[in-house]
Protein backbone atom coordinates (compact mmCIF):
# COMPACT_ATOMS: atom_id res chain seq x y z
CA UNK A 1 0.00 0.00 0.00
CA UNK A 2 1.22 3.87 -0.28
CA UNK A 3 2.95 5.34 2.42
CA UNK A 4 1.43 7.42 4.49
CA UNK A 5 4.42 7.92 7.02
CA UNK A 6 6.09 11.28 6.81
CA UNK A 7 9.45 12.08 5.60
CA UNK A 8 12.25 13.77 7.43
CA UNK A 9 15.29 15.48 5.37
CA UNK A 10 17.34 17.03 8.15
CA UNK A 11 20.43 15.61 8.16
CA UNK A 12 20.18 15.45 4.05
CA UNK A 13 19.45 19.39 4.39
CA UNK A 14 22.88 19.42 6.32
CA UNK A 15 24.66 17.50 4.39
CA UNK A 16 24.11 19.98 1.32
CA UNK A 17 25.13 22.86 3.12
CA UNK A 18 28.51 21.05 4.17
CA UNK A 19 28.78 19.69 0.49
CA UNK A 20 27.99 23.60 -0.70
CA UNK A 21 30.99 24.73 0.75
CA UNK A 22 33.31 22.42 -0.80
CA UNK A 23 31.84 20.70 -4.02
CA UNK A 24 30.76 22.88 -6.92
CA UNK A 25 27.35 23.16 -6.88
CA UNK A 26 26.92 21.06 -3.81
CA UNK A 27 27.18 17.73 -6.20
CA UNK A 28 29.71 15.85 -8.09
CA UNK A 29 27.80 15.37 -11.25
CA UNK A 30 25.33 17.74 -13.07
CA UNK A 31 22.94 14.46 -13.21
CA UNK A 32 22.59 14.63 -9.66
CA UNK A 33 21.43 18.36 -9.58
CA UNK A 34 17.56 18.96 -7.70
CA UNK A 35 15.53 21.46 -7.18
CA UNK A 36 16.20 21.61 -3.82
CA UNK A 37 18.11 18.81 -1.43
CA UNK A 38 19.81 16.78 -3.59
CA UNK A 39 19.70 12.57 -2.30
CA UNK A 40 21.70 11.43 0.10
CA UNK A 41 22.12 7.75 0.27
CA UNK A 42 23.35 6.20 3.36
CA UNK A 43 23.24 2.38 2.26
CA UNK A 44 21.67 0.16 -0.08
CA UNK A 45 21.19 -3.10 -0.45
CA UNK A 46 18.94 -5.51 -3.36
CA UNK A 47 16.18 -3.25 -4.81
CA UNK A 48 16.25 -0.83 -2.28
CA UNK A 49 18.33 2.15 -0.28
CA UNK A 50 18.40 3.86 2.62
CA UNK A 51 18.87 8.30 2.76
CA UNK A 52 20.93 9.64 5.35
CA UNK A 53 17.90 10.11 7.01
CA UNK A 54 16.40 6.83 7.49
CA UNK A 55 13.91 6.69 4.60
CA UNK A 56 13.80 3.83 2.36
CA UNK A 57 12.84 4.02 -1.20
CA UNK A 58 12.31 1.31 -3.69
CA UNK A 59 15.22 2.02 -6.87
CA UNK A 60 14.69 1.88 -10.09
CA UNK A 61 17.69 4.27 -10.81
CA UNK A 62 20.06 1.66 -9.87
CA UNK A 63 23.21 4.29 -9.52
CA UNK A 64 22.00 5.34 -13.53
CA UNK A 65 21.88 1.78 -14.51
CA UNK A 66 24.80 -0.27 -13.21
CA UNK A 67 23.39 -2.32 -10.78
CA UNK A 68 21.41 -5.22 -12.65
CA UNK A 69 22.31 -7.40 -9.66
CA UNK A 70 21.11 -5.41 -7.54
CA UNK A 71 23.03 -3.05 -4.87
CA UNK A 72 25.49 -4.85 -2.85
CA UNK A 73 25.46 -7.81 -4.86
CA UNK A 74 27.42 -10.36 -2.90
CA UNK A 75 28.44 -11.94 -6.61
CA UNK A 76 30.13 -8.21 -6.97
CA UNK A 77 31.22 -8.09 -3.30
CA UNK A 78 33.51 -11.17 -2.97
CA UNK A 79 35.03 -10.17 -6.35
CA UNK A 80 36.40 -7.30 -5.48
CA UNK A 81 37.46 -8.21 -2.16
CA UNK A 82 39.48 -10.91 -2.83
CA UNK A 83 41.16 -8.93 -5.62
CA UNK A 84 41.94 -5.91 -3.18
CA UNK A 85 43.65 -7.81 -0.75
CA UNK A 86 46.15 -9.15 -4.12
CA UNK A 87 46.64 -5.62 -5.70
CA UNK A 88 44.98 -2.46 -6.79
CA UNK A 89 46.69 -0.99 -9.71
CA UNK A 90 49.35 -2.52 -11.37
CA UNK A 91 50.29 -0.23 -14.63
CA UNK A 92 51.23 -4.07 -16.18
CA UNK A 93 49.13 -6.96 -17.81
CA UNK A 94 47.61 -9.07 -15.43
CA UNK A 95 44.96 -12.38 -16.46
CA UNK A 96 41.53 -11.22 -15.61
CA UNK A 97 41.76 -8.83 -18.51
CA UNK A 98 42.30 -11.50 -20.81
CA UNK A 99 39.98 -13.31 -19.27
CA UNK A 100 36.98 -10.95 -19.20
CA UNK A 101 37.98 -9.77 -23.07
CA UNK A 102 37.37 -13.27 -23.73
CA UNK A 103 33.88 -13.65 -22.22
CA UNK A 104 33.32 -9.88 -24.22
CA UNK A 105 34.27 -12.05 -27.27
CA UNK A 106 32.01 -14.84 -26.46
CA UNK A 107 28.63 -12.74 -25.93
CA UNK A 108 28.96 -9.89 -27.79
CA UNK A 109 28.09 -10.34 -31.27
CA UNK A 110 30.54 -7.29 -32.62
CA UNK A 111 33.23 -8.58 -30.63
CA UNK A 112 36.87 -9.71 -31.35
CA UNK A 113 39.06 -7.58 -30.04
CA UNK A 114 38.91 -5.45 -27.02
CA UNK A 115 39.89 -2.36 -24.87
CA UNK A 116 39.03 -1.31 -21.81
CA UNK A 117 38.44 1.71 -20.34
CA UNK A 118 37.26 3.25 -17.06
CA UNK A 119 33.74 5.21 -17.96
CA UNK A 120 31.57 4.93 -20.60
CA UNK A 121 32.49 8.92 -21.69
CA UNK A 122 35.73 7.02 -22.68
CA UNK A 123 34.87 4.25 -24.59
CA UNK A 124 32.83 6.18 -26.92
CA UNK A 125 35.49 8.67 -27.48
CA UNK A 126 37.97 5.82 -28.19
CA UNK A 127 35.42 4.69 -30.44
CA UNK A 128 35.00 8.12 -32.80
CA UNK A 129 38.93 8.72 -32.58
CA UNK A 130 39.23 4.82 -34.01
CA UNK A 131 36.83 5.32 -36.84
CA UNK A 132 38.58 8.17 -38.04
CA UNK A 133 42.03 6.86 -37.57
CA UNK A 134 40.55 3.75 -39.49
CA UNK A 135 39.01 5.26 -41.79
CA UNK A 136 41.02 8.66 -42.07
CA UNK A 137 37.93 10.40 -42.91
CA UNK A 138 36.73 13.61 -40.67
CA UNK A 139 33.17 13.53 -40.32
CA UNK A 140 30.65 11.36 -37.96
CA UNK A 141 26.88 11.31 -38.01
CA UNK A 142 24.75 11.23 -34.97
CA UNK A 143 21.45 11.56 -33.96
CA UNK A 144 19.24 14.34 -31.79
CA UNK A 145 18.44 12.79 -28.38
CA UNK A 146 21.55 10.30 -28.33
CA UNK A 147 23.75 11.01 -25.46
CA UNK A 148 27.42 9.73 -26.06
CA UNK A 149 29.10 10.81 -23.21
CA UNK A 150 30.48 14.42 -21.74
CA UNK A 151 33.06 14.83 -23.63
CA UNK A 152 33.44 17.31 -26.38
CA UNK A 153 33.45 15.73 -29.79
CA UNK A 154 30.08 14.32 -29.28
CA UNK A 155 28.10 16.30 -26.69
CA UNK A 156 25.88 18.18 -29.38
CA UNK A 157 21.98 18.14 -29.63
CA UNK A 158 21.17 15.44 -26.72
CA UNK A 159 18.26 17.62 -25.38
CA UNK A 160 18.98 21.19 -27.73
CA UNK A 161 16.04 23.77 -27.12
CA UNK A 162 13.95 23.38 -30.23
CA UNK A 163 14.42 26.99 -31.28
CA UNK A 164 17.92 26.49 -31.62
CA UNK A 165 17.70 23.04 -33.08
CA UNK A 166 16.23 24.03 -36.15
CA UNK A 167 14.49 22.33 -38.92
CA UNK A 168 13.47 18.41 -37.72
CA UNK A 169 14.85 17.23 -40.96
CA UNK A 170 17.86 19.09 -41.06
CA UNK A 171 19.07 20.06 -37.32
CA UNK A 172 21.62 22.37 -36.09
CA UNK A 173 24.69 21.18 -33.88
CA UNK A 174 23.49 22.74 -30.83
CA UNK A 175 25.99 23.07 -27.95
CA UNK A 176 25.54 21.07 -25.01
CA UNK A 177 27.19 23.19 -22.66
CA UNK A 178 29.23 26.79 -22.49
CA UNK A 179 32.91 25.89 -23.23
CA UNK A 180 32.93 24.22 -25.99
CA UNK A 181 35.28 24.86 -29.10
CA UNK A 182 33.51 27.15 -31.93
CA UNK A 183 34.37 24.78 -34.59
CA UNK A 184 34.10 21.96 -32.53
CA UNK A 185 31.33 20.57 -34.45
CA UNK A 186 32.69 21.32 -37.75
CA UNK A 187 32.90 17.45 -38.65
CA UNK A 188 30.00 16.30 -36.70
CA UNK A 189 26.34 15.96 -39.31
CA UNK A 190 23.22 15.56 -36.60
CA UNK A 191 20.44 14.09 -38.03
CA UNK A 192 16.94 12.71 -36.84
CA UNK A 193 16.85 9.32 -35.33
CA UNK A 194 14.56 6.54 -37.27
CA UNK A 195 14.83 8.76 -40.53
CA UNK A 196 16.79 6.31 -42.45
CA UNK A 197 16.15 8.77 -46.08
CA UNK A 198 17.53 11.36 -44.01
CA UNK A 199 20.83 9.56 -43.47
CA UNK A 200 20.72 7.89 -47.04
CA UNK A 201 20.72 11.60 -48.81
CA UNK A 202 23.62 12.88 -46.22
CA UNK A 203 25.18 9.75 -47.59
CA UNK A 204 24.61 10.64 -51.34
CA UNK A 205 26.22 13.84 -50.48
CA UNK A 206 29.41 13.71 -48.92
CA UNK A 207 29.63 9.56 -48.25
CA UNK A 208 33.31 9.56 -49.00
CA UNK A 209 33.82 12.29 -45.71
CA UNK A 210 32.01 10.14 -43.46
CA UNK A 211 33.80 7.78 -41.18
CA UNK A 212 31.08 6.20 -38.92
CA UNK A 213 27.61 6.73 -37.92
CA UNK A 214 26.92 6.44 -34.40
CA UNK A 215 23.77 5.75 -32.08
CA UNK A 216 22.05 4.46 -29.19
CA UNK A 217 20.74 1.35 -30.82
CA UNK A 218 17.86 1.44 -28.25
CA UNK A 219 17.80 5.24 -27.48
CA UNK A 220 17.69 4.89 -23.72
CA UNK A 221 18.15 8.29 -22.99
CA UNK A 222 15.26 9.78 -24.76
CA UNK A 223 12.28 7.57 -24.09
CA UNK A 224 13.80 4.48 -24.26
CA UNK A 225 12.78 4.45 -28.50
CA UNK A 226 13.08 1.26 -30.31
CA UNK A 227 14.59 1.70 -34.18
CA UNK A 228 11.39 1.04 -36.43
CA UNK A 229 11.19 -1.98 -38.52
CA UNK A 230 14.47 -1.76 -41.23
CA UNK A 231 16.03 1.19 -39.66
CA UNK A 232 19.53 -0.12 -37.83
CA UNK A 233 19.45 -2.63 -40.68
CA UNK A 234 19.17 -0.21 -42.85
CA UNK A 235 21.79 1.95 -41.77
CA UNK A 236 23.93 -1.22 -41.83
CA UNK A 237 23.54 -1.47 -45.50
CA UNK A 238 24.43 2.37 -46.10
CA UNK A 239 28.13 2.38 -43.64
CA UNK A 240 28.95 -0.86 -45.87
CA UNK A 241 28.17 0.53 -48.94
CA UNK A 242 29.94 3.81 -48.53
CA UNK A 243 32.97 2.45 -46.61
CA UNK A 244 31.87 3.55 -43.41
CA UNK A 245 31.96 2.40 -40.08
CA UNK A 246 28.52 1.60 -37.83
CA UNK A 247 29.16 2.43 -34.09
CA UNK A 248 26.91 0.96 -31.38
CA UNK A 249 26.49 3.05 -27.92
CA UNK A 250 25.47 -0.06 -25.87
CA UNK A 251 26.72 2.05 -22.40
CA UNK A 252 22.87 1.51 -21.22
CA UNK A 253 21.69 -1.31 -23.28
CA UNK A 254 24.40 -3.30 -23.16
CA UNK A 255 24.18 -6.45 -20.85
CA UNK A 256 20.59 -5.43 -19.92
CA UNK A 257 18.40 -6.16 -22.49
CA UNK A 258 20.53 -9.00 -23.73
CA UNK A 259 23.25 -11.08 -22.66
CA UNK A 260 25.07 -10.06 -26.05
CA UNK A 261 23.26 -6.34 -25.72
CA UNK A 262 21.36 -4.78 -27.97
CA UNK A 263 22.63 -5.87 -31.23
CA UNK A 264 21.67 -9.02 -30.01
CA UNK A 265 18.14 -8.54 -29.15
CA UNK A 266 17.89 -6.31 -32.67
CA UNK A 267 19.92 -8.67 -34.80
CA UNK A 268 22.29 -5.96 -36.07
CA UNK A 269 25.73 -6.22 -35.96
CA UNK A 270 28.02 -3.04 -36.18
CA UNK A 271 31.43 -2.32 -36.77
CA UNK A 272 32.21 -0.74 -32.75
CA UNK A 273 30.79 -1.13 -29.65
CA UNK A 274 30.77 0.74 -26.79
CA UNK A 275 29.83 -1.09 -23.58
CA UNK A 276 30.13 0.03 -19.74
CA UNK A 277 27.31 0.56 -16.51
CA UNK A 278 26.01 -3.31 -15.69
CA UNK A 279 28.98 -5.42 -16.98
CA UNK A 280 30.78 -5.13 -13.76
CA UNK A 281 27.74 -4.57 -11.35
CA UNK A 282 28.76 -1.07 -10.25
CA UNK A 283 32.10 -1.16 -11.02
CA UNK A 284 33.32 1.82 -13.20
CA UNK A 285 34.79 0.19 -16.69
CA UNK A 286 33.69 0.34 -19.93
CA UNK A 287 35.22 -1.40 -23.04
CA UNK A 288 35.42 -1.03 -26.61
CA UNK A 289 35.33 -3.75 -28.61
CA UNK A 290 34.87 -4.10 -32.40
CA UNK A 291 35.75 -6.34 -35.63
CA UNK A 292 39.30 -7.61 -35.89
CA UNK A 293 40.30 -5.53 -39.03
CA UNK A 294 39.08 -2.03 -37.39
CA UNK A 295 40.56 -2.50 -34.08
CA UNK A 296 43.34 -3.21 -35.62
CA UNK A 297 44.43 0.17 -36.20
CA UNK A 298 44.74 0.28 -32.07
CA UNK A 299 46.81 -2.92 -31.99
CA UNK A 300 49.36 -1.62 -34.17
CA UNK A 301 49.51 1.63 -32.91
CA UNK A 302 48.14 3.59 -35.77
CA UNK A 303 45.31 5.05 -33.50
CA UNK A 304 46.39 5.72 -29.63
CA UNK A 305 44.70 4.22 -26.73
CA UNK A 306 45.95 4.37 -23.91
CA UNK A 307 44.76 5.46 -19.72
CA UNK A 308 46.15 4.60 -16.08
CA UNK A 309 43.08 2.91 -15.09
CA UNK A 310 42.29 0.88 -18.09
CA UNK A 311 41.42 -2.74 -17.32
CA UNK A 312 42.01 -1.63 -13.60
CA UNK A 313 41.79 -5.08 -11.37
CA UNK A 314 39.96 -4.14 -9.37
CA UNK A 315 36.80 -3.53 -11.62
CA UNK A 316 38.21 -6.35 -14.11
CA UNK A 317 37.32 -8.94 -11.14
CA UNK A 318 34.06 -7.63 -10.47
CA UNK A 319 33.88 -7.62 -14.69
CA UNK A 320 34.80 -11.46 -14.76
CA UNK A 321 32.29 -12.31 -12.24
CA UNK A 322 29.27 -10.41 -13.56
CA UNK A 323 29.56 -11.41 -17.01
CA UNK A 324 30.60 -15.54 -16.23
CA UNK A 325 26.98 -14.93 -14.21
CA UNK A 326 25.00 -13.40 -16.65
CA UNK A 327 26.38 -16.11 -19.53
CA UNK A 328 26.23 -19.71 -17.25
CA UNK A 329 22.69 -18.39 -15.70
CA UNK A 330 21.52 -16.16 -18.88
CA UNK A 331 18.02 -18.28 -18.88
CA UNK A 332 17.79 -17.70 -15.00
CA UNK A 333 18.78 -13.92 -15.64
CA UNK A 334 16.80 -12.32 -18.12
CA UNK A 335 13.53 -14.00 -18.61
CA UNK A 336 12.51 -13.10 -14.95
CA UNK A 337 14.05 -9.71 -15.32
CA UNK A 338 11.80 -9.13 -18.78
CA UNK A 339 8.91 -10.45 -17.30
CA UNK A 340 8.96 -8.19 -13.66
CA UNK A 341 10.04 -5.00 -16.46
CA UNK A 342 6.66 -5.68 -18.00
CA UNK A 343 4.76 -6.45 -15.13
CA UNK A 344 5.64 -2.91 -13.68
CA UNK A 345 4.97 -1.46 -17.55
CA UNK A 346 1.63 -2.87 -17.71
CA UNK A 347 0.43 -2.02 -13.69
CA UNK A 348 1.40 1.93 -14.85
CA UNK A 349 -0.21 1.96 -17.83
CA UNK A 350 -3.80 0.41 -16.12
CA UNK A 351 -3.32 3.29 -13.49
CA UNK A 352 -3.08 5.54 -15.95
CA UNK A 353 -5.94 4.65 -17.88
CA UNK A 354 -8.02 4.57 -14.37
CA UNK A 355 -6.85 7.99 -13.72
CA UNK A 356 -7.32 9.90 -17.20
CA UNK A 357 -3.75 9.78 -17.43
CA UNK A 358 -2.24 10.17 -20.98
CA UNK A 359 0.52 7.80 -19.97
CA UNK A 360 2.66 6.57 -22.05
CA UNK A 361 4.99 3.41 -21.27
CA UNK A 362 7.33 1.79 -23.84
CA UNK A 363 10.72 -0.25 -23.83
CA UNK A 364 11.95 -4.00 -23.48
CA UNK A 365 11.20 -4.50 -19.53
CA UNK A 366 14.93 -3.92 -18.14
CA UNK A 367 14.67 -0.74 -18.99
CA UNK A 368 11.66 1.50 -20.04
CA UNK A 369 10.58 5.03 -20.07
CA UNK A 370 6.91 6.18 -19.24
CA UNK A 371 5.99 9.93 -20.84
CA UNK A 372 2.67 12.20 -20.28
CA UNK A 373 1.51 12.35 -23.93
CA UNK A 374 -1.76 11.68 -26.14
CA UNK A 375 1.16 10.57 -28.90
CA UNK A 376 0.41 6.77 -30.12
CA UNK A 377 4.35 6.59 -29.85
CA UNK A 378 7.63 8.51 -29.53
CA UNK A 379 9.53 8.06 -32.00
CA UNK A 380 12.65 10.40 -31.67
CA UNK A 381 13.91 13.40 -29.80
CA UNK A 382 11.15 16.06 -31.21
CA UNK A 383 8.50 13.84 -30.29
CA UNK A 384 10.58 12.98 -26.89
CA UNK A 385 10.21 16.73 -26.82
CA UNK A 386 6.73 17.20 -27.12
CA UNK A 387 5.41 15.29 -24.20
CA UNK A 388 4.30 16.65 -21.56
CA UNK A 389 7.66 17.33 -18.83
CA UNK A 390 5.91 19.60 -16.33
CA UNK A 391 3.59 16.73 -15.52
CA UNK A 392 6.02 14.09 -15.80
CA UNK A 393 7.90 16.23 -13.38
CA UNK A 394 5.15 16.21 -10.89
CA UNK A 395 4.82 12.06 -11.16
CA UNK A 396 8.19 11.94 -10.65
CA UNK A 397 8.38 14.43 -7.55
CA UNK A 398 4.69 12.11 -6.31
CA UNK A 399 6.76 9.27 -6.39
CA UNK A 400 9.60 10.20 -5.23
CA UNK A 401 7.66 11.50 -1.88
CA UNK A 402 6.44 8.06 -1.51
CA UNK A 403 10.19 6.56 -1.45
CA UNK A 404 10.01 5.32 -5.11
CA UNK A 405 13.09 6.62 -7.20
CA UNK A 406 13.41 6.67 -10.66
CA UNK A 407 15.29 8.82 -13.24
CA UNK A 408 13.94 12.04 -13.04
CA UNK A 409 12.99 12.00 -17.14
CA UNK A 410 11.00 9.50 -16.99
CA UNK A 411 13.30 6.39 -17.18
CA UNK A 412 13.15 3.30 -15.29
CA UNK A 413 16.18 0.40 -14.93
CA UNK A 414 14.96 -2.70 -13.06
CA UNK A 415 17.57 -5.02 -11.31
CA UNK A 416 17.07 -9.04 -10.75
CA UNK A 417 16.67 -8.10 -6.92
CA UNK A 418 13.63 -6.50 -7.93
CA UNK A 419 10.61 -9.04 -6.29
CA UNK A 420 6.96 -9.13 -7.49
CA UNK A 421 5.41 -8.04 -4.23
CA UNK A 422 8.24 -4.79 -4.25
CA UNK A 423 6.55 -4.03 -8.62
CA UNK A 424 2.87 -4.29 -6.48
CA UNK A 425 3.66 -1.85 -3.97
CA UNK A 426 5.42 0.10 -6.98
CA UNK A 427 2.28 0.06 -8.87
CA UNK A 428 -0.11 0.70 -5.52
CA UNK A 429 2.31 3.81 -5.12
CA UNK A 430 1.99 5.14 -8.61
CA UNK A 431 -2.01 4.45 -8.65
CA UNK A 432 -1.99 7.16 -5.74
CA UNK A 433 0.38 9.79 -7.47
CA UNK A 434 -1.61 9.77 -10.76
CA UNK A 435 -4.76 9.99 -9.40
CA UNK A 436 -3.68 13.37 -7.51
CA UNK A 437 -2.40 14.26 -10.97
């Protein structure tokens, strides 16, 4: 049933002020900004967490995504202990990197050679340097709504205010933050996402420039969009037959959705792949892996790769033990995990119809987004755009009151911890919010 109990903030509202006076902005990541107190999180453990003030909340933010197995996951827990007490960082080769590139090999479809990296931000980056180097052409497509990291070659027209984005068919780079170079987006084309005659014309025109096209194959961070029928298959055609290269951003999708990601679920295979969040269970690494002939231009040195931390042991042996357990126990794993994702989809969407809510609920189960909108579907970033935020806002501030906490957008990650009876109280909770909406 809903909670009724109220909720104290005190030592959260303390906490800020002593994190005001040291961190920027009170925070250590612009994702973690609210309105007013920011969370706190004193401990979590399974499904749920604990705020520095006692209150528990049911998560389906999952620290962004990371935690399929749950928080605390003892899998993750004895991993990394036992590897602390041998060594932290070694700046040399050690055997779980082999190891875990090997398991990468064996469930990734893209996969046959790897690097690894510490945060997803990295990996893609690696990624767009590598397809140039490869290539050595300049240019790289990518789509409104389709967050590839922070960094500066790519962050351009994730969430752009439409005035400044332009015309739908034809967008403007917009800036994702102050600071950026002028010309930094000189060689980047943004185009729509599921316009596949929009990226076959840019093709026609200036196919011998372009050295990869690059997406969220399930666009996670705008309302969780599956590619319409033909479209990543499509695009697969076009990169081959202009020499190309076709770069999955798997950061979210990867291991969730899938054992072998994305591609596998969708049945395209790219070029690249960019992988990170739940393949080490909350461990920060990411890896790039791709075809034999392309990362090939990093094994001989053409195109440098290189970082302190990469395939750090630490989050290697958390790496090895996630992915052994989602490949040996992928029929224990992800059919449950679908099945509770859908459960919870289907519970909001009855409470919305009970309530006159226009809400909208789409994505594989692992992973989903729910959006205020009388839209039949959202199908890329302007019709992302077009729902209705303010009141998404205010189910996400209901719920959040109640101790449920999901991505502020809209999003939702669900972890194998997750138990029916916790997706009934989820749903009992959200019945109440929407009907005050």
């Amino acid at each position: 049933m809903p909670s009724t109990v109220a909720r104290g903030f005190e030592q959260a509202d303390q906490l800020y002020a002593r994190a005001q006076r040291s961190l920027a902005g009170g925070v250590s990541s612009d994702a973690r900004r609210a309105a007013g107190t920011p969370l706190f999180v004193d401990h979590a453990k399974g499904a749920e967490l604990w705020d520095v003030d006692g209150n528990r909340y049911l998560d389906y933010v999952l620290g962004q995504g990371p935690n399929l197995l749950g928080h605390a996951s003892p899998l993750v827990a004895e991993a990394v202990t036992a590897q602390v007490s041998r060594g932290i960082a070694y700046a040399a080769q050690h055997e779980l990197e082999a190891v875990v590139a090997e398991q990468l090999c064996a469930m990734v479809p893209s996969a046959e050679l790897v690097r690894f990296n510490s945060v997803g931000s990295e990996a893609v980056h690696g990624a767009i340097r590598l397809a140039r180097g490869h290539t050595g052409r300049p240019k790289i497509v990518k789509f409104e709504g389709n967050y590839h990291g922070w960094l500066e070659p790519v962050l351009y027209s994730v969430h752009p205010d439409l005035a400044s984005a332009g015309d739908a068919r034809h967008p403007n780079a917009v800036d994702g933050t102050a600071g950026q170079p002028r010309d930094g987006a000189a060689d980047l084309i943004v185009l729509p996402y599921n316009d596949l005659d929009a990226v076959a014309a840019v093709f026609a025109e200036s196919g011998d420039q372009i050295a990869a096209v690059i997406l969220e194959p399930l666009l996670c961070n705008t309302g969780c969009i599956t590619p319409g029928p033909g479209y990543l298959e499509g695009l697969r055609d076009l990169t081959r037959q202009y020499g190309a290269l076709l770069v999955f951003d798997e950061i979210i999708s990867g291991f969730r959705v899938a054992p072998g990601g994305a591609q596998e679920l969708l049945g395209v295979v790219p070029d690249l792949s960019a992988f990170g969040k739940a393949m080490a269970g909350g461990m920060q690494v990411s890896a790039l892996v791709g075809s034999r002939e392309v990362m090939g231009s990093i094994a001989d040195g053409t195109v440098a790769h290189a970082g302190t931390f990469n395939s750090h042991p630490v989050a290697m042996a958390a790496a090895d033990a996630v992915l052994r357990h989602l490949d040996e126990q992928r029929d224990a794993v992800y059919p449950p995990l679908v099945a509770r994702g859908r459960q919870l989809m289907a519970g909001l969407r009855a409470a919305g119809e009970r309530h006159g809510v226009p809400l909208l609920v789409d994505g594989p189960g692992p992973v989903f987004q729910t959006c205020v909108t009388d839209q039949a579907a959202v199908t890329d970033y302007r019709s992302f755009a077009a729902c209705d935020r303010a009141t998404m806002g205010r189910f996400h501030a209901g719920l959040f009151a109640q101790g449920i906490s999901i991505v502020p957008r809209g999003l939702w990650f669900l972890s194998t911890e997750h138990t029916g009876e916790q997706i009934e109280e989820t749903i009992a909770i959200a019945d109440a919010v929407l009907a005050g909406l």
